[in-house]
C-alpha atoms as a PDB file:
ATOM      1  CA  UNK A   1     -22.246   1.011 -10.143  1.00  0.00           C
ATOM      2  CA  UNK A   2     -19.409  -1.019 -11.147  1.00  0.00           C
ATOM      3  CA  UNK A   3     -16.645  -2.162  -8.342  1.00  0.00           C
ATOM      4  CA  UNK A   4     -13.153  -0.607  -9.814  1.00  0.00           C
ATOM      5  CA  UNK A   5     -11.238  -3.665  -8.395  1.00  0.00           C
ATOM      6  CA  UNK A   6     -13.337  -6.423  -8.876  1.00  0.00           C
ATOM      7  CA  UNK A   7     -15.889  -5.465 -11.578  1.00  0.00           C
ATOM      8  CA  UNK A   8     -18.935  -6.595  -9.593  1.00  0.00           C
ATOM      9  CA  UNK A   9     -21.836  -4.850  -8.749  1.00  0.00           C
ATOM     10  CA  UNK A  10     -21.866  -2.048  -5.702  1.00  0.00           C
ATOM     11  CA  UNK A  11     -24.186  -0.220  -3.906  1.00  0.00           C
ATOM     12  CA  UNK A  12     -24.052   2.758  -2.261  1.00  0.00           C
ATOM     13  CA  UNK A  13     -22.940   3.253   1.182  1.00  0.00           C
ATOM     14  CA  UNK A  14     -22.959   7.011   2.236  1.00  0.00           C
ATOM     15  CA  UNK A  15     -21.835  10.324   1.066  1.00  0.00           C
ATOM     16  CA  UNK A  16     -19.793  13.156   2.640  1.00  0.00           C
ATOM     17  CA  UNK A  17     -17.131  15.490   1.774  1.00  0.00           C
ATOM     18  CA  UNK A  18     -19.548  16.307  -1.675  1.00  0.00           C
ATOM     19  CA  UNK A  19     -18.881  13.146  -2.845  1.00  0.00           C
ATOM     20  CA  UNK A  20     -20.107   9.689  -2.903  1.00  0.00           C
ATOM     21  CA  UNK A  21     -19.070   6.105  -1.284  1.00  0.00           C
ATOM     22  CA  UNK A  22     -20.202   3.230  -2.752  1.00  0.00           C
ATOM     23  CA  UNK A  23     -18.937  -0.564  -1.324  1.00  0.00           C
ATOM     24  CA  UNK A  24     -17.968  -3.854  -3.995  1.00  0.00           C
ATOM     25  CA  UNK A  25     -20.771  -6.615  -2.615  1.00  0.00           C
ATOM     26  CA  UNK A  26     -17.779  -8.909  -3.642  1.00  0.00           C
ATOM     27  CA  UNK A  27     -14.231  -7.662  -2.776  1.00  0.00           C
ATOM     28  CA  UNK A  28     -15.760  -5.105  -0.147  1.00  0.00           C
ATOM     29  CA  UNK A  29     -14.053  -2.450  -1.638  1.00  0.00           C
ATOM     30  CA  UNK A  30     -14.944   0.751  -0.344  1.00  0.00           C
ATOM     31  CA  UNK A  31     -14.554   3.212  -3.910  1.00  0.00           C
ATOM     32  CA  UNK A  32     -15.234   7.327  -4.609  1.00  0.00           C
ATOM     33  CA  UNK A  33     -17.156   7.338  -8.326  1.00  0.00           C
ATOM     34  CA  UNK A  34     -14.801   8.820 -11.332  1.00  0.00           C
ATOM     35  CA  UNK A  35     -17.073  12.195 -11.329  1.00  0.00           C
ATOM     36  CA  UNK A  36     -15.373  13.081  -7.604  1.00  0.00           C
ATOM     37  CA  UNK A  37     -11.792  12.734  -8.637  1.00  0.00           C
ATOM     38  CA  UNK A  38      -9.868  15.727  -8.524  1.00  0.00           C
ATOM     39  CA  UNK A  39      -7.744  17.103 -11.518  1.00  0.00           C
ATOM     40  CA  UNK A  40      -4.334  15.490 -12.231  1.00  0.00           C
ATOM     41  CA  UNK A  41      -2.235  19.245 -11.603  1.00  0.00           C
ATOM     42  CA  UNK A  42      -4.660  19.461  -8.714  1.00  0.00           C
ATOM     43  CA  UNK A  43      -3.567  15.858  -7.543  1.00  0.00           C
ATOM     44  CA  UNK A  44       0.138  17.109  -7.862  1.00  0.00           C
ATOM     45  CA  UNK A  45      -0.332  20.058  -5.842  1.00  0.00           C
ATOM     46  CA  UNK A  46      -1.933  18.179  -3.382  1.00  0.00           C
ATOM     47  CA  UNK A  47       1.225  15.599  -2.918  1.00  0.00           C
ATOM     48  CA  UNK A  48       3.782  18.566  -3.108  1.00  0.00           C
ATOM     49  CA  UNK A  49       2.263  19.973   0.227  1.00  0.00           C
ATOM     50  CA  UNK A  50       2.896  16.414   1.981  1.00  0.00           C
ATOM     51  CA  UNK A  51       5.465  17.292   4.872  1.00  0.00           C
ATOM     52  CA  UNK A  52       7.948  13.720   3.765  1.00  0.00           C
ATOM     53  CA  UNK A  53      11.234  14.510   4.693  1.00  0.00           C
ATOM     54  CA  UNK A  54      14.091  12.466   6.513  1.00  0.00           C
ATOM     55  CA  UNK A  55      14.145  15.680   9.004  1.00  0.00           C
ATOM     56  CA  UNK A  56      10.425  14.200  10.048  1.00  0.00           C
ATOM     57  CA  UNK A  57      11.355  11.808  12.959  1.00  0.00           C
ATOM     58  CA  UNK A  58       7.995  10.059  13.306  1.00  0.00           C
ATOM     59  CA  UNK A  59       7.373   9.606   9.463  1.00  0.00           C
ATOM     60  CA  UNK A  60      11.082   8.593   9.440  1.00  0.00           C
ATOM     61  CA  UNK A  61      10.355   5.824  12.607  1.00  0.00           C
ATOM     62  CA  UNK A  62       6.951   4.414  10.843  1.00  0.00           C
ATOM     63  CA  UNK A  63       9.201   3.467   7.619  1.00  0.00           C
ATOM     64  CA  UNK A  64      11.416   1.747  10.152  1.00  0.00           C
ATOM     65  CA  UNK A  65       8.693  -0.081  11.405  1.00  0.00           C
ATOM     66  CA  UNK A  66       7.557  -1.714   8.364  1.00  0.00           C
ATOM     67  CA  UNK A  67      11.216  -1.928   7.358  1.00  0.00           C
ATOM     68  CA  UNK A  68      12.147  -4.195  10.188  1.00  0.00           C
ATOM     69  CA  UNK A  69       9.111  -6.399   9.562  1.00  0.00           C
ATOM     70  CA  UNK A  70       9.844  -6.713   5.854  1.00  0.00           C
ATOM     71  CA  UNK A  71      13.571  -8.287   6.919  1.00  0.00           C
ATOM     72  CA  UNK A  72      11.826 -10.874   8.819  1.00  0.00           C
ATOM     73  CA  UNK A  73       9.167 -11.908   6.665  1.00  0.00           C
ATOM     74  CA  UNK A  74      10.913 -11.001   3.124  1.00  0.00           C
ATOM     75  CA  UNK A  75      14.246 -13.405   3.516  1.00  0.00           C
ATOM     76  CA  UNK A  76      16.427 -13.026   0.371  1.00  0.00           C
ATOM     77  CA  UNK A  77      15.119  -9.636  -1.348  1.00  0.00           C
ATOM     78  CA  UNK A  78      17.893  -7.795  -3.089  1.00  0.00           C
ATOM     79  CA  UNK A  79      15.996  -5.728  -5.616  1.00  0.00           C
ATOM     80  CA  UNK A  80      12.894  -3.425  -4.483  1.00  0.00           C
ATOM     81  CA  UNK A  81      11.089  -0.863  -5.856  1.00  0.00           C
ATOM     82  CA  UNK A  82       9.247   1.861  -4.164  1.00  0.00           C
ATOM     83  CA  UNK A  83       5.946   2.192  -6.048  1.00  0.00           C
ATOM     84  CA  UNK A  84       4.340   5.622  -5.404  1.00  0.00           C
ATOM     85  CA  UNK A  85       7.519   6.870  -4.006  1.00  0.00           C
ATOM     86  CA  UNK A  86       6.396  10.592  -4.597  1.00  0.00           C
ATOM     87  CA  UNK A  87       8.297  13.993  -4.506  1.00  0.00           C
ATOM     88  CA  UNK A  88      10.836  13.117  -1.814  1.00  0.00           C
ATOM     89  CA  UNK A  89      11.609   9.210  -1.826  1.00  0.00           C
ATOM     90  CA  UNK A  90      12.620   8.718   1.961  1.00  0.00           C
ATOM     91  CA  UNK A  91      11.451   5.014   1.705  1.00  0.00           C
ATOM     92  CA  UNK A  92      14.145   4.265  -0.881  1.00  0.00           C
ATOM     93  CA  UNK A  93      16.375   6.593   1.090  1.00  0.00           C
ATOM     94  CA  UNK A  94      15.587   4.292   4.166  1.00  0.00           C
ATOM     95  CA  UNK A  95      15.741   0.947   1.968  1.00  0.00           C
ATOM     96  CA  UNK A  96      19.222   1.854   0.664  1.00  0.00           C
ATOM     97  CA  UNK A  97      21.121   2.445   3.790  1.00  0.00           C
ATOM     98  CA  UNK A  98      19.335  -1.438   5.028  1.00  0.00           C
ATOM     99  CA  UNK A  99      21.069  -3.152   1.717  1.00  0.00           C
ATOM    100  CA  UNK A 100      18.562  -3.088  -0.382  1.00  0.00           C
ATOM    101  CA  UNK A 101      18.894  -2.230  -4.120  1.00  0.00           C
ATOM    102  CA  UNK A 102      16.272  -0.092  -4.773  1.00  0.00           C
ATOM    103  CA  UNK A 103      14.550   2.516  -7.327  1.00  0.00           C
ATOM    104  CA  UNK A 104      11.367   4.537  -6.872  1.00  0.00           C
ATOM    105  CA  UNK A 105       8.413   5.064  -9.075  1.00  0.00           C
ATOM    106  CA  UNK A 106       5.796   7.986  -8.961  1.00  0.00           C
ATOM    107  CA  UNK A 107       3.925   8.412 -11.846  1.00  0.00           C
ATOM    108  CA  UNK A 108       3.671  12.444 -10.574  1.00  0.00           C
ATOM    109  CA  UNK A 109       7.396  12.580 -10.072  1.00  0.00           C
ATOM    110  CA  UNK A 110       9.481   9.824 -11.251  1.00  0.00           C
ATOM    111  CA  UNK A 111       7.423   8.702 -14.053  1.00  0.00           C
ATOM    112  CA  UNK A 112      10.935   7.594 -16.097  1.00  0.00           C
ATOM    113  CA  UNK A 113      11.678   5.034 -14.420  1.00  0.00           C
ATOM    114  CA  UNK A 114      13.045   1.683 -15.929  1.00  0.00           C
ATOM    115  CA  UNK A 115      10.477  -0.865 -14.738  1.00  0.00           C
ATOM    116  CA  UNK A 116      11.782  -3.285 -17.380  1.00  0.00           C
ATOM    117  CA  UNK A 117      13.257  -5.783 -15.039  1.00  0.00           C
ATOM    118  CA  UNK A 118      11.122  -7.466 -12.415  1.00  0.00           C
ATOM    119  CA  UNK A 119      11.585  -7.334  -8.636  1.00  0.00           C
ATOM    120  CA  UNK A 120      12.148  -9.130  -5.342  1.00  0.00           C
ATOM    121  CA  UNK A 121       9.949  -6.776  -3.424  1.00  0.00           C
ATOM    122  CA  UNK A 122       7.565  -3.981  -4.373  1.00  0.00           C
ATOM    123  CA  UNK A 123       6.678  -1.928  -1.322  1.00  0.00           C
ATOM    124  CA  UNK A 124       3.216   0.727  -1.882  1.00  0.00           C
ATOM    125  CA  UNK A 125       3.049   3.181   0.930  1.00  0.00           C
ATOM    126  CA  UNK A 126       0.190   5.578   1.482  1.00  0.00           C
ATOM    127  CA  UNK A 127      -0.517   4.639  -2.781  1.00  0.00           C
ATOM    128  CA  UNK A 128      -3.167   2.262  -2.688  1.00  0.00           C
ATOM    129  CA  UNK A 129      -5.920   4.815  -1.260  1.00  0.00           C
ATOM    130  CA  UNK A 130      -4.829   6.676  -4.758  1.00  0.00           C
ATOM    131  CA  UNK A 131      -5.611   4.068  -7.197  1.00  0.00           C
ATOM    132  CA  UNK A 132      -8.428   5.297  -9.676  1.00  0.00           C
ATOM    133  CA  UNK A 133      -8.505   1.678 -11.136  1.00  0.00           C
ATOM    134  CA  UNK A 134      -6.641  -0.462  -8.439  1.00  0.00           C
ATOM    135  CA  UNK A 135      -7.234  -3.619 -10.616  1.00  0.00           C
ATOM    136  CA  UNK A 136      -5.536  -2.363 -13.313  1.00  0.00           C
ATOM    137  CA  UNK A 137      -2.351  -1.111 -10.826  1.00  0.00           C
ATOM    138  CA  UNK A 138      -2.655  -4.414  -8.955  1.00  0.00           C
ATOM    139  CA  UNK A 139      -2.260  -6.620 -12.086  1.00  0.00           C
ATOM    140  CA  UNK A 140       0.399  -4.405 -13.338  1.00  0.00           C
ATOM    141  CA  UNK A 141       2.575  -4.796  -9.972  1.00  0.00           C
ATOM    142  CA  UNK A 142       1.809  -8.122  -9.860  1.00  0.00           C
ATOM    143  CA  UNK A 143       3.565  -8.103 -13.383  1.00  0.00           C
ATOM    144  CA  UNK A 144       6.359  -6.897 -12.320  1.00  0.00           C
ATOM    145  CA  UNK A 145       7.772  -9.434  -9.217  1.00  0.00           C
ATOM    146  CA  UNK A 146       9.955 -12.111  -9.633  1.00  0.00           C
ATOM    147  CA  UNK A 147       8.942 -15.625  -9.114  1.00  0.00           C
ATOM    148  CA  UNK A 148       7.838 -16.066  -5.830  1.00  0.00           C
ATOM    149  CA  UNK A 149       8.559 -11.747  -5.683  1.00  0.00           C
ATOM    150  CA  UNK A 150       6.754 -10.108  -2.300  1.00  0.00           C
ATOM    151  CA  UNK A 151       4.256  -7.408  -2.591  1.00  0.00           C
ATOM    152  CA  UNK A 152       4.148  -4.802   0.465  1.00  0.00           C
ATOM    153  CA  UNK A 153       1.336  -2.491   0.454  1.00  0.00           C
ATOM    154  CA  UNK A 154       0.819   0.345   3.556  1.00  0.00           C
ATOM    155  CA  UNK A 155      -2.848   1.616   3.755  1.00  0.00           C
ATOM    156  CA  UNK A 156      -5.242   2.342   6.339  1.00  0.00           C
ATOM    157  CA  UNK A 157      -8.286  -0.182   6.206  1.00  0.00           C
ATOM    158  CA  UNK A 158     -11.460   0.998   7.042  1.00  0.00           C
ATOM    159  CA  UNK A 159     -13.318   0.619  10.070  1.00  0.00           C
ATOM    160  CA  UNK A 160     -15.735  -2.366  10.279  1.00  0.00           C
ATOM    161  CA  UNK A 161     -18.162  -4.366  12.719  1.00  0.00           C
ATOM    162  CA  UNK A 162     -18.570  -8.190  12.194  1.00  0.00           C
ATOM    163  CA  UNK A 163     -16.862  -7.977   8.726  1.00  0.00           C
ATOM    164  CA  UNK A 164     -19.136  -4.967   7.463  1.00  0.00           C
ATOM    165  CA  UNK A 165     -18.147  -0.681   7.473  1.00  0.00           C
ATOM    166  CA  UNK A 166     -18.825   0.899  11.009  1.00  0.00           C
ATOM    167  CA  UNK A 167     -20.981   3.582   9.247  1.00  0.00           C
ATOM    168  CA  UNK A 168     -20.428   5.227  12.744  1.00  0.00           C
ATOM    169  CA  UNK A 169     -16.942   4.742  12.697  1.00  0.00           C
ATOM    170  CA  UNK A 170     -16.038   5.899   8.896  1.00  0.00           C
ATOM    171  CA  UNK A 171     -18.642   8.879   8.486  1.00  0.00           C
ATOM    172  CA  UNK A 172     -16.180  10.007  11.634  1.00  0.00           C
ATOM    173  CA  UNK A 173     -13.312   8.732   9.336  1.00  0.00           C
ATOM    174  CA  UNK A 174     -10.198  11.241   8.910  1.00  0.00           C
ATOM    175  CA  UNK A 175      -8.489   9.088   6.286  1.00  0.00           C
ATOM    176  CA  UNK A 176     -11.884   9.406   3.618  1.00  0.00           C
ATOM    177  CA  UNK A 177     -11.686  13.267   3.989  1.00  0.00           C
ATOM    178  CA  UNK A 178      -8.548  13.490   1.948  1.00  0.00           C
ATOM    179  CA  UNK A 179     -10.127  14.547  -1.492  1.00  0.00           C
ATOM    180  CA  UNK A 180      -7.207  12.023  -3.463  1.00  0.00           C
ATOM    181  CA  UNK A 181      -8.534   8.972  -1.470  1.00  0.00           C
ATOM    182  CA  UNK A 182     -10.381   7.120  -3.323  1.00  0.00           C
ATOM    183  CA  UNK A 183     -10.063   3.670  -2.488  1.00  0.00           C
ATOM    184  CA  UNK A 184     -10.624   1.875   0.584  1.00  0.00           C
ATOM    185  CA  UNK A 185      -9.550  -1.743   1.818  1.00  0.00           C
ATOM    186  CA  UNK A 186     -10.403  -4.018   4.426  1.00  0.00           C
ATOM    187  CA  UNK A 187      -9.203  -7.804   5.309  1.00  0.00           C
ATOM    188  CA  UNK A 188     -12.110  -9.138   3.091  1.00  0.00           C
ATOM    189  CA  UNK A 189     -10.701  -7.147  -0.202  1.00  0.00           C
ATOM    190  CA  UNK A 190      -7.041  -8.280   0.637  1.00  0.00           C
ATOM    191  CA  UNK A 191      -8.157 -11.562   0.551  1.00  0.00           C
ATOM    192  CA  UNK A 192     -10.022 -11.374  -2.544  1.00  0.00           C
ATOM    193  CA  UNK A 193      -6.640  -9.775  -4.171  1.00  0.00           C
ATOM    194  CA  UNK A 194      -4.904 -12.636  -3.220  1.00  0.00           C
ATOM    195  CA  UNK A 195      -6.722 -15.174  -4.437  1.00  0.00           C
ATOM    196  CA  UNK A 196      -7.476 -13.415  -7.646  1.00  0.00           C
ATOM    197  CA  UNK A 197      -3.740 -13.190  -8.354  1.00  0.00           C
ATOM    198  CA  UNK A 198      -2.313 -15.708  -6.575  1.00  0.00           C
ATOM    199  CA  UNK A 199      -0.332 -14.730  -3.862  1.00  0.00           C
ATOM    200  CA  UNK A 200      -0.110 -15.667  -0.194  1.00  0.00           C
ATOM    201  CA  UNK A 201      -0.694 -13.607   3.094  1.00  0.00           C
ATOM    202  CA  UNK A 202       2.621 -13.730   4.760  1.00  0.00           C
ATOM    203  CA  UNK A 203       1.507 -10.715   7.445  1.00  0.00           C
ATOM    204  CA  UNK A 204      -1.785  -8.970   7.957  1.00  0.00           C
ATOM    205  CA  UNK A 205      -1.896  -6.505  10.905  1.00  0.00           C
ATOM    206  CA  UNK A 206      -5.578  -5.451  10.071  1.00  0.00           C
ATOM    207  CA  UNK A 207      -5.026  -2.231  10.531  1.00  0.00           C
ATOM    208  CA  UNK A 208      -2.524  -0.588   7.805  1.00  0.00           C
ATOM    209  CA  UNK A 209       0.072  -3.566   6.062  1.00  0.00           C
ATOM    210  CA  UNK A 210       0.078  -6.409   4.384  1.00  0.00           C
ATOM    211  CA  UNK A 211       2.538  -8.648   2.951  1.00  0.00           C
ATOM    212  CA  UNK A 212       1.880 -10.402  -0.224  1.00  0.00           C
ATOM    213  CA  UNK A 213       3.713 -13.580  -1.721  1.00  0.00           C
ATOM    214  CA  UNK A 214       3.544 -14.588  -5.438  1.00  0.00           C
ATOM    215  CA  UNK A 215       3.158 -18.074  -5.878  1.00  0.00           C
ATOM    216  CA  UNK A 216       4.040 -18.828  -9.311  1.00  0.00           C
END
């Protein structure tokens, strides 16, 4: 099997949920094979039943979270888009009233969007885990920061022991069971994304975000 990210060779790590896991011996991406993925209208369906609302106070108070560590490591932003955004943009909601000029992209839901000019900051929340060919999406967001533009990306990372999956730990896994998560990251394939396309770690909390610097 052939790592979506990376394009080196995997091997196969476990199955549940009637599907299959398979981990990158390069990038240590974690990856569900293309003959699990679930229709695109059933995709959809799936997002539209996503409780994202500013009425949710905790959903609401996690955005604010990252939000407040973006100001402090992301000096100087003024444009930002919300990639993955889906049905009801709260991040750009949240963004806006914090002085940011922002627009949101969902290829579900706001697939119109101009992405013609590049940005300061991309933020991903809760989008990575979606990618079917996350090399192809990286390269593409890459593509579209400014010089020295920051990349943001929210997503749980798998569990691990001494560098390697807690096969314990992530057969027990909630965040696998979700039939439109499909890839996986740890601190190892974060690290292989930035070197690959040269950007800098400005803020790892090894558990769910990342900042990203490009350097050229």
């Amino acid at each position: 099997m052939t790592c979506s990210l990376c394009r080196s060779k995997a091997l196969f790590l476990v199955a549940g949920e009637k599907r299959q896991y398979w981990r990158c011996s390069r990038c240590g991406l974690i990856f569900v094979p293309q003959k699990y993925f679930i229709a695109n209208d059933e995709e959809r369906e799936h997002y539209l039943k996503h409780e994202n609302s500013l009425e949710n106070t905790g959903y609401v108070e996690m955005f604010q979270e990252k939000i407040d560590i973006l100001k402090k490591v992301c000096p100087g932003v003024r444009t930002v888009l919300d990639y993955g955004c889906g049905y009801a943009p709260v991040l750009q909601t949240l963004l806006t009233r914090a002085g940011y000029s922002v627009a949101g992209y969902d290829p579900f839901f706001f697939p119109e969007t101009d992405l013609s000019s590049a940005f300061d900051l991309i933020v991903s929340t809760e989008t990575f885990e979606h990618f079917k060919e996350p090399g192809k999406e990286i390269a593409r967001l890459v593509s579209l920061l400014s010089p020295k533009g920051h990349l943001a990306v929210m997503t749980r990372f798998y569990p691990e022991e001494n560098r390697l999956p807690d096969l314990d730990k992530f057969g027990k896994w909630y965040y696998k069971r979700d039939p439109t998560h499909i890839s996986f990251y740890c601190r190892d394939t974060f690290d292989w994304i930035a070197r690959t396309f040269q950007l800098q770690t400005l803020f790892n909390n090894d558990k769910d975000f990342i900042v990203l610097k490009k350097q050229s």
